[in-house]
Protein backbone atom coordinates (compact mmCIF):
# COMPACT_ATOMS: atom_id res chain seq x y z
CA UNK A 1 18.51 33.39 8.80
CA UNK A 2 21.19 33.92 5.93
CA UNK A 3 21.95 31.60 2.92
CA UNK A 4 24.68 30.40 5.01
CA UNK A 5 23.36 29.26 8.34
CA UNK A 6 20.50 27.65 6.28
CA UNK A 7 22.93 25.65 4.23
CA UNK A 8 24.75 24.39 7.52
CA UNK A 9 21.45 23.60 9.14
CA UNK A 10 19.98 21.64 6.05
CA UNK A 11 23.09 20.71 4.68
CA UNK A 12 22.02 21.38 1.14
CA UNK A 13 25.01 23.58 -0.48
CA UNK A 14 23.98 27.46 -0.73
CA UNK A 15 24.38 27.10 -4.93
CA UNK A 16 21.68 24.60 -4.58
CA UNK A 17 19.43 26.87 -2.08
CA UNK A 18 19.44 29.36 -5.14
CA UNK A 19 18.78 27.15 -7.58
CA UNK A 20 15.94 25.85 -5.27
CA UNK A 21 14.66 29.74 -5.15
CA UNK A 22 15.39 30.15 -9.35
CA UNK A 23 12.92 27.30 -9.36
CA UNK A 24 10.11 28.86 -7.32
CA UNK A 25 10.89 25.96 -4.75
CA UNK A 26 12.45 28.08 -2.19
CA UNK A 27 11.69 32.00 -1.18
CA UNK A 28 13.42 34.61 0.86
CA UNK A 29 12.92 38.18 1.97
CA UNK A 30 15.71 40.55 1.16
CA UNK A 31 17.79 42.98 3.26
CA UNK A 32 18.58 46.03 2.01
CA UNK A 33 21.99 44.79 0.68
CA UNK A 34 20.53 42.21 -1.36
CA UNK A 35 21.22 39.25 1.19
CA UNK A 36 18.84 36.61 0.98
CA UNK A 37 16.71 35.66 4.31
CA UNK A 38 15.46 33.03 5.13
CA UNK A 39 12.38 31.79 7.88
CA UNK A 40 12.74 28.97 10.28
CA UNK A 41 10.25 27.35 8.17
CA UNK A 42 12.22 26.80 5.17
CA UNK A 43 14.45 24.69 7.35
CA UNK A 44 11.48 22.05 7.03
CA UNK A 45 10.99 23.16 3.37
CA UNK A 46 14.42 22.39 2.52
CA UNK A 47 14.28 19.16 3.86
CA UNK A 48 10.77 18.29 1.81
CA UNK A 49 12.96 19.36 -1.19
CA UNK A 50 15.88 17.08 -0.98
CA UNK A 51 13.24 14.35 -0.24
CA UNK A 52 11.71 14.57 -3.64
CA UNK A 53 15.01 15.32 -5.50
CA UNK A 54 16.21 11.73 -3.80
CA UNK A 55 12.81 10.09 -5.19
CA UNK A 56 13.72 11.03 -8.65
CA UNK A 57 11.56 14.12 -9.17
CA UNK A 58 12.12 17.01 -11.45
CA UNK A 59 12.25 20.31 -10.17
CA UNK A 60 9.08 20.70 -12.48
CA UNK A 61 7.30 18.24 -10.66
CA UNK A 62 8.46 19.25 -7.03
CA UNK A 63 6.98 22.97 -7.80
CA UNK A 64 3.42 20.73 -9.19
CA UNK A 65 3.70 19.04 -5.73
CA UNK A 66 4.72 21.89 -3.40
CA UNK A 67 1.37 24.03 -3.35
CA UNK A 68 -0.25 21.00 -2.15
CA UNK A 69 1.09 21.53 0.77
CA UNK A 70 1.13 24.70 1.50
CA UNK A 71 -2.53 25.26 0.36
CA UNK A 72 -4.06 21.70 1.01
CA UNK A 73 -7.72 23.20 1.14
CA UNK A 74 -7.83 24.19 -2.60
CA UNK A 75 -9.46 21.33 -4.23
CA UNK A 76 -7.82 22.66 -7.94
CA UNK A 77 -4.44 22.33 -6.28
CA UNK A 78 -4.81 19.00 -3.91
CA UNK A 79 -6.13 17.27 -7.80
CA UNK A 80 -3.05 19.12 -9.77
CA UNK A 81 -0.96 17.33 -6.60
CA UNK A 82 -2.86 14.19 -6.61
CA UNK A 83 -2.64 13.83 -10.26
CA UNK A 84 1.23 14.65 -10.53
CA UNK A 85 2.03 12.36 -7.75
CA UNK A 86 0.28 9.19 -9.23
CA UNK A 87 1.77 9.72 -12.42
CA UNK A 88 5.59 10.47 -10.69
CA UNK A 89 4.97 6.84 -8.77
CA UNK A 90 3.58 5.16 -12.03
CA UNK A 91 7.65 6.39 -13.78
CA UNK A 92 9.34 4.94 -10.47
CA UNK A 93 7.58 1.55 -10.96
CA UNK A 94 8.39 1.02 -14.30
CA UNK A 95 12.32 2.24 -13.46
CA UNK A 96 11.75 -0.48 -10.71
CA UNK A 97 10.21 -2.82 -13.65
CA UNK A 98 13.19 -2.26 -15.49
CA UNK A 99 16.10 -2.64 -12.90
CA UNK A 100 14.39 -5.79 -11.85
CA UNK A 101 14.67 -7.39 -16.09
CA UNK A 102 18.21 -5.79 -15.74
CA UNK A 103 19.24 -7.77 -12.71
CA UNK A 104 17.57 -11.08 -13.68
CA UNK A 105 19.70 -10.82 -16.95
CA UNK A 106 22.65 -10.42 -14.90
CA UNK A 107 22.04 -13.57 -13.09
CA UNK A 108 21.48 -15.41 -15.96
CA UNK A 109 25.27 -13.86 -17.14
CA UNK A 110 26.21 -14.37 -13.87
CA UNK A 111 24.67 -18.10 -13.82
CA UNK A 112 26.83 -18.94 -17.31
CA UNK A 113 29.74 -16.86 -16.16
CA UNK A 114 30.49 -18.92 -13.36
CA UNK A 115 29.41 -22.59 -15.18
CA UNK A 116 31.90 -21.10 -17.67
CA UNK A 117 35.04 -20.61 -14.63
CA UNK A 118 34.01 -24.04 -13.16
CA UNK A 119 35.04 -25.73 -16.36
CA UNK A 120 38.05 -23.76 -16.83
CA UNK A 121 39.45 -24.17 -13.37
CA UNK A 122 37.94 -28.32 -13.98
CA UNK A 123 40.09 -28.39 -16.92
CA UNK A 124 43.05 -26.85 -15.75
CA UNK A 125 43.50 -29.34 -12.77
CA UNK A 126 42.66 -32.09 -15.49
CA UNK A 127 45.67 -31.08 -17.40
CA UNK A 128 48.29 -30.93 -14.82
């Protein structure tokens, strides 16, 4: 299939199907013309791509991770995978760490925000 039909069945933009390729994520046969082809495979591919793009990963890391599936009998590459993928869930749980210090010192603003409007609106009906 063509850049085209892959980006309608994926729905991943054809700019970022190159970039994919650019990376080493993503491969295609040529025609003669230079058009980029595509197997029914990378459909699946694609989709395993956009996965670990939404989980935060680095194109970097997604090419680290990739072999592991293609060649999951090579011990080197299963480790390389393995080793990649503990430290890529080790950075999400401290950005989880993190969000969770950042929301409990919202509540706390929160908390004195709204103590602070209770008074006001207290006051105000005090006054009249």
């Amino acid at each position: 299939m063509r850049i085209g039909e892959l980006s309608k069945r994926t729905g991943v933009s054809p700019r970022s199907l190159r970039y994919y390729e650019d990376q080493g994520l993503l491969t295609s046969a040529r025609s003669d013309a230079g058009q980029r082809h595509y197997s029914d495979a990378e459909v699946q591919r694609v989709s395993l791509i956009r996965q670990l793009f939404d989980a935060g990963m680095s194109s970097r890391v997604i090419a680290t991770v990739l072999p592991c599936v293609e060649t999951p009998s090579d011990p080197g590459v299963v480790e390389l995978a393995f080793a990649t993928m503990t430290r890529e869930r080790d950075r999400i749980d401290a950005v989880i760490a993190h969000l969770i210090e950042t929301r409990n010192a919202l509540d706390v603003l929160i908390k004195a925000n709204s103590q602070h409007r209770a008074d006001l609106a207290a006051a105000s009906e005090s006054s009249i």
